[in-house]
Each structure stands twice: as structure tokens, then as C-alpha cells.
Protein backbone atom coordinates (compact mmCIF):
# COMPACT_ATOMS: atom_id res chain seq x y z
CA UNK A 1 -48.19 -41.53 197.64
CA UNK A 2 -50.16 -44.69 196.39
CA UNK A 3 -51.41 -41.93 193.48
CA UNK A 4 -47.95 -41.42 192.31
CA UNK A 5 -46.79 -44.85 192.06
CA UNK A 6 -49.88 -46.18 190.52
CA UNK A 7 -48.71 -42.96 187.74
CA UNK A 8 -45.43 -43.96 188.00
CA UNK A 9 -46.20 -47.44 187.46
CA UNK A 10 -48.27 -46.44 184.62
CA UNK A 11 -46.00 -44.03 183.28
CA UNK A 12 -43.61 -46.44 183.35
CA UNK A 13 -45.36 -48.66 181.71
CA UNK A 14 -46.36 -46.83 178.53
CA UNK A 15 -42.72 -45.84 178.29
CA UNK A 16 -41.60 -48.98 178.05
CA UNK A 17 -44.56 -50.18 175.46
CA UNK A 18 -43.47 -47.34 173.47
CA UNK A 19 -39.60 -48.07 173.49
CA UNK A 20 -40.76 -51.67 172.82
CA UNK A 21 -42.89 -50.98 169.88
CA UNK A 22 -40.96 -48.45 168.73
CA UNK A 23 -38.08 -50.84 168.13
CA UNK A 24 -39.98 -53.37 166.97
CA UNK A 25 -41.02 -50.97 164.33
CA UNK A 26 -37.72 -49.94 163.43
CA UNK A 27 -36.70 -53.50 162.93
CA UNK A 28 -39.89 -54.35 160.91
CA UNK A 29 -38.37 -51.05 158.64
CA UNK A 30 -35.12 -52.66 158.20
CA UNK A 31 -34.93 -53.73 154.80
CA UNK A 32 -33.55 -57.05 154.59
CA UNK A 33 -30.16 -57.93 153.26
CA UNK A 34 -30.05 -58.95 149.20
CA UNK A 35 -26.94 -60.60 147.63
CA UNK A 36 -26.00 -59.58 144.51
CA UNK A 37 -23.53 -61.43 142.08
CA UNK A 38 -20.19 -59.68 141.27
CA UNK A 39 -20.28 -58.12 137.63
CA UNK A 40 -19.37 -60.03 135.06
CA UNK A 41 -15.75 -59.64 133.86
CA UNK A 42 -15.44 -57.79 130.20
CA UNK A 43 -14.09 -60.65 127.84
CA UNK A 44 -13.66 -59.28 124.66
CA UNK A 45 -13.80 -60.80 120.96
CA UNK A 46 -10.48 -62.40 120.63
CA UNK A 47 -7.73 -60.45 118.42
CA UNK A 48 -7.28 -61.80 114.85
CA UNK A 49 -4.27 -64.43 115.22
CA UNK A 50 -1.76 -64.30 112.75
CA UNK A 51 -0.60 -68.32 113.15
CA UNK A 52 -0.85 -71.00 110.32
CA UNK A 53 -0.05 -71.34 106.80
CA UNK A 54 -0.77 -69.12 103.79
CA UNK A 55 0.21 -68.52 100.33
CA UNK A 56 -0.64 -65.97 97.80
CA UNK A 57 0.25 -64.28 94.30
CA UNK A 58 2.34 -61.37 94.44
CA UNK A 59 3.89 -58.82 91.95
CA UNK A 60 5.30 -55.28 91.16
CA UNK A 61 8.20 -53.62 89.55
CA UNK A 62 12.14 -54.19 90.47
CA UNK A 63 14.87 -51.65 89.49
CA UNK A 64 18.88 -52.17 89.05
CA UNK A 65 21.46 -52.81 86.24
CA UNK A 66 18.09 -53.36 83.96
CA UNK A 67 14.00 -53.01 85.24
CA UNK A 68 11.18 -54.66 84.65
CA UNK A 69 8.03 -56.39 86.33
CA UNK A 70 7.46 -59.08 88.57
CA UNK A 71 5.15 -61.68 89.18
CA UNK A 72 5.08 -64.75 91.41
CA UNK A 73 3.62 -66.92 93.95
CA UNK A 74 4.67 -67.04 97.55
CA UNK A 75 3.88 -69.59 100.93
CA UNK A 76 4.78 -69.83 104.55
CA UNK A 77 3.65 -70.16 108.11
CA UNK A 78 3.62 -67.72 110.88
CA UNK A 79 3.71 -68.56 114.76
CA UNK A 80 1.88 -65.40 116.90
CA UNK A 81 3.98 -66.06 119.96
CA UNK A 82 2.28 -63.65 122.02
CA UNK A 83 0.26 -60.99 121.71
CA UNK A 84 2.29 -58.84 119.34
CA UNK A 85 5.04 -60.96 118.05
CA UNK A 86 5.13 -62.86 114.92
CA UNK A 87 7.41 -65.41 113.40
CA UNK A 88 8.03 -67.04 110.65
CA UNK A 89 9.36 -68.31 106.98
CA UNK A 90 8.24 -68.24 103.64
CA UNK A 91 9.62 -69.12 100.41
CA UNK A 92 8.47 -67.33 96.92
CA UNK A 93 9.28 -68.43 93.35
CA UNK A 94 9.27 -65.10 90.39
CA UNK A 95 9.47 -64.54 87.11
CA UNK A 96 10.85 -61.29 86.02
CA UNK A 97 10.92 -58.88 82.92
CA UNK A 98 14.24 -57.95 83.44
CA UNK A 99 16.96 -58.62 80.98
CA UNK A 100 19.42 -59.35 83.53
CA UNK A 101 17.05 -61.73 86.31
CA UNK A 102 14.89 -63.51 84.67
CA UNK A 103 13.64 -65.64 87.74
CA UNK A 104 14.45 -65.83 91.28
CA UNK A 105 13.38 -67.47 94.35
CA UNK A 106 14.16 -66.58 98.02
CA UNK A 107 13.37 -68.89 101.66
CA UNK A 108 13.47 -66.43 104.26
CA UNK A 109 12.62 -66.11 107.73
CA UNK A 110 10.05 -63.27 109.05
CA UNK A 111 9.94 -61.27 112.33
CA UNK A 112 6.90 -59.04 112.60
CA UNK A 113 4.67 -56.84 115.38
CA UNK A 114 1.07 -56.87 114.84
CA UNK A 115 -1.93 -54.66 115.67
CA UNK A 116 -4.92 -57.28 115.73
CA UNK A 117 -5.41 -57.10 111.75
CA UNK A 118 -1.88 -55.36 111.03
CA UNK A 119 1.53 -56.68 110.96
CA UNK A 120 4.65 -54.60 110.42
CA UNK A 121 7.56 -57.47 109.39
CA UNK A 122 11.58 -57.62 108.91
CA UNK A 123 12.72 -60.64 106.34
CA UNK A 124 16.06 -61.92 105.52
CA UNK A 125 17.31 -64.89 104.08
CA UNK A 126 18.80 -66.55 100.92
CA UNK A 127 17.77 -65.74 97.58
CA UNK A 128 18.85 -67.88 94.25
CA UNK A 129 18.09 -66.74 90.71
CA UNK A 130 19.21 -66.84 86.74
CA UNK A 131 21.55 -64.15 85.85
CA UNK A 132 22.58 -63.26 82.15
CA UNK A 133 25.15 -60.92 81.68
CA UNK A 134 27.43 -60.18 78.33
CA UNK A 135 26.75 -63.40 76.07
CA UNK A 136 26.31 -65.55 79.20
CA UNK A 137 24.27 -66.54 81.89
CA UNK A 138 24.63 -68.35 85.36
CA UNK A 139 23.13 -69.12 88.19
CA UNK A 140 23.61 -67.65 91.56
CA UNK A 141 22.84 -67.56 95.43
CA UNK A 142 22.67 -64.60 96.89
CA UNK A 143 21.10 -62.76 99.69
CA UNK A 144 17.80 -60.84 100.42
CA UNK A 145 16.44 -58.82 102.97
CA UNK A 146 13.55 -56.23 103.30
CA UNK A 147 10.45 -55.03 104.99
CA UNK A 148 6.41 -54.67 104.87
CA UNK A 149 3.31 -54.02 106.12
CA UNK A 150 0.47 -56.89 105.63
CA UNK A 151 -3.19 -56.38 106.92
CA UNK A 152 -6.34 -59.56 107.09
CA UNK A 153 -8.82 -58.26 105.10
CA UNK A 154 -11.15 -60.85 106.15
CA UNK A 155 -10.60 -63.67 108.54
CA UNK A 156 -8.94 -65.69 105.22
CA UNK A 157 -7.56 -63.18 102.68
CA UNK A 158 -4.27 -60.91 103.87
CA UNK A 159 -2.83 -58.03 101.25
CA UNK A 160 0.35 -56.77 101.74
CA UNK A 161 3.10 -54.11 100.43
CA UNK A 162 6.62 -54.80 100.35
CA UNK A 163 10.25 -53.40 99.45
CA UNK A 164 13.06 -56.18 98.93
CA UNK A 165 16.75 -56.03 98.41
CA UNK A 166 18.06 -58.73 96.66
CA UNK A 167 22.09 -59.44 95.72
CA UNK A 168 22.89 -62.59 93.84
CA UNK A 169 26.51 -61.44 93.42
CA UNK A 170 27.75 -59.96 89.89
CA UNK A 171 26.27 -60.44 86.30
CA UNK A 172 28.42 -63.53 84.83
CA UNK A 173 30.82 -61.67 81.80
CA UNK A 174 30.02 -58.35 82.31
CA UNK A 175 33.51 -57.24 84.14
CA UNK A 176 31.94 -57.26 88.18
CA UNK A 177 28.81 -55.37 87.35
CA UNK A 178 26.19 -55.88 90.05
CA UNK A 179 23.26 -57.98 90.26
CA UNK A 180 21.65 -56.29 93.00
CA UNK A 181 17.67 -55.11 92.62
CA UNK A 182 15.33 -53.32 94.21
CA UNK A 183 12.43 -54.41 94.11
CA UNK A 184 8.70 -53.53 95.59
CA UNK A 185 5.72 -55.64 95.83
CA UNK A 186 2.48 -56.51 96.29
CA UNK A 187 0.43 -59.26 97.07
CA UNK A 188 -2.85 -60.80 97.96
CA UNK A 189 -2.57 -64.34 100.41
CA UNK A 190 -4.98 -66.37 101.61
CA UNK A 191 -4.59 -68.14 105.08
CA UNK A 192 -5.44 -71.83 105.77
């Protein structure tokens, strides 16, 4: 009897040595906790931001009663609202080859959508300009309206395509015949 407690005893003791070291060994394995930092949030380059002033040279070719060239300078400022939203005025003085509108200048306002370096635009507003008609020639205000599509070509220089309707009422002596042109332009702008 004293045999099998002294190997109990014993037995009992190596078990519990080797559940001891065994968990001690186990904790020693345990690798220990490591912090790491969240990822960094992706913050792109900022999109190209159609605000400030600008002014540029801008010609073409307009077509009504009588056709002919155009040339001119324009200026204005835009206001990028948000994102995609632009708004604006800008005013343009032109000199013309046609017979019938020599010169002409407009002040409009401009509503636009842009794409980073793109902007598709409406523009309306008033237009004044020299008519000459059968042996005489006025002055007139009118109205003007049209669309286009301007793109930065670098962070300071924009080009841009446009089409224009202008009306500055009828040709002074020639019986009511209208003044009204089409006209489509392009032009090169540099922003301040």
C-alpha cells in the first residue's frame, strides 16, 4: 500500500510538472500582441478648379444676312461652386468682316458642368453691336445665347470651341430684314 502511494505520489507529481511546464511553454509560444496603425486614407491630387479670372483672344467665322470672320478679345470670372458646377460672366468685344455687323460686344452670364480639366457651358445675355443696312447704319441691343466646350490645357492656358446666336433686332433701312448671326468660335484664355 505504502508502494502505491509513494507511485501515486510520484505519478502525481510528474503529471502535474508536466501540465505545469507544458503551459508554461505554451505561453512562452504565444506571440505577443503588435499594434499596427490604421492605413492611411487615399487623398488624391486635387481636381483642376475652374474659379478666378481669365481672358483670352478668340475668333472664327459668323453666317446670316452677309458672312464673314471674327476676331476679338474676351474676360470673365468663374465661381466652381462645387464639384461640378460652374458659374459665371464674361464680356467680349469683336470686330467682324461682315458687311452688315461690323463690331459687337456681348456681357453674359455662364452656367457650366466640368470634368476636372473639361467644362461643358450654357451662356446668355445681352449683346450690342453696329448694324448697316440700305444707306444707313445704327446701333442696336440685342440678345445672345449659345453653348461650348472649354478644356485647361495647362494649369494657366484654357482653349475652347463655341457656337453663338446673336439678334440685335433688324438691319436699319432695309424693310425688317434680320440681323441675326450665327456664329462659331474659338479661343485660347489664360487664367489668373
Amino acid at each position: 500500500m505504502q508502494r502505491i502511494r509513494t507511485l501515486g505520489a510520484s505519478l502525481g507529481a510528474s503529471l502535474l510538472a508536466t501540465v505545469a511546464g507544458a503551459g508554461f511553454a505554451s505561453a512562452a509560444d504565444l506571440s505577443q500582441p503588435s499594434y499596427n496603425p490604421p492605413p492611411q486614407a487615399y487623398s488624391p491630387a486635387p481636381a483642376w478648379s475652374w474659379t478666378g479670372p481669365y481672358a483670352g483672344l478668340t475668333g472664327g467665322y459668323g453666317w446670316a444676312n452677309t458672312s464673314g470672320f471674327i476676331g476679338g478679345a474676351y474676360a470673365g470670372y468663374n465661381l466652381q461652386t462645387n464639384r461640378n458646377l460652374v458659374v459665371g460672366f464674361e464680356g467680349d468685344v469683336t470686330a467682324t468682316s461682315k458687311s452688315t455687323n461690323p463690331w459687337d460686344a456681348t456681357f453674359r452670364g455662364r452656367l457650366g458642368y466640368a470634368w476636372d480639366r473639361f467644362m461643358l457651358y450654357g451662356t446668355a445675355g445681352v449683346a450690342v453691336g453696329g448694324l448697316n443696312g440700305a444707306g444707313a447704319s445704327s446701333t442696336s441691343i440685342g440678345w445672345v445665347g449659345g453653348v461650348g466646350l472649354e478644356a485647361a490645357l495647362t494649369d494657366k492656358v484654357t482653349g475652347r470651341i463655341e457656337y453663338r446666336h446673336t439678334d440685335l433686332g433688324t438691319l436699319p433701312g432695309a424693310g425688317g430684314t434680320s440681323s441675326a448671326s450665327n456664329d462659331f468660335l474659338v479661343g485660347v484664355g489664360f487664367k489668373f
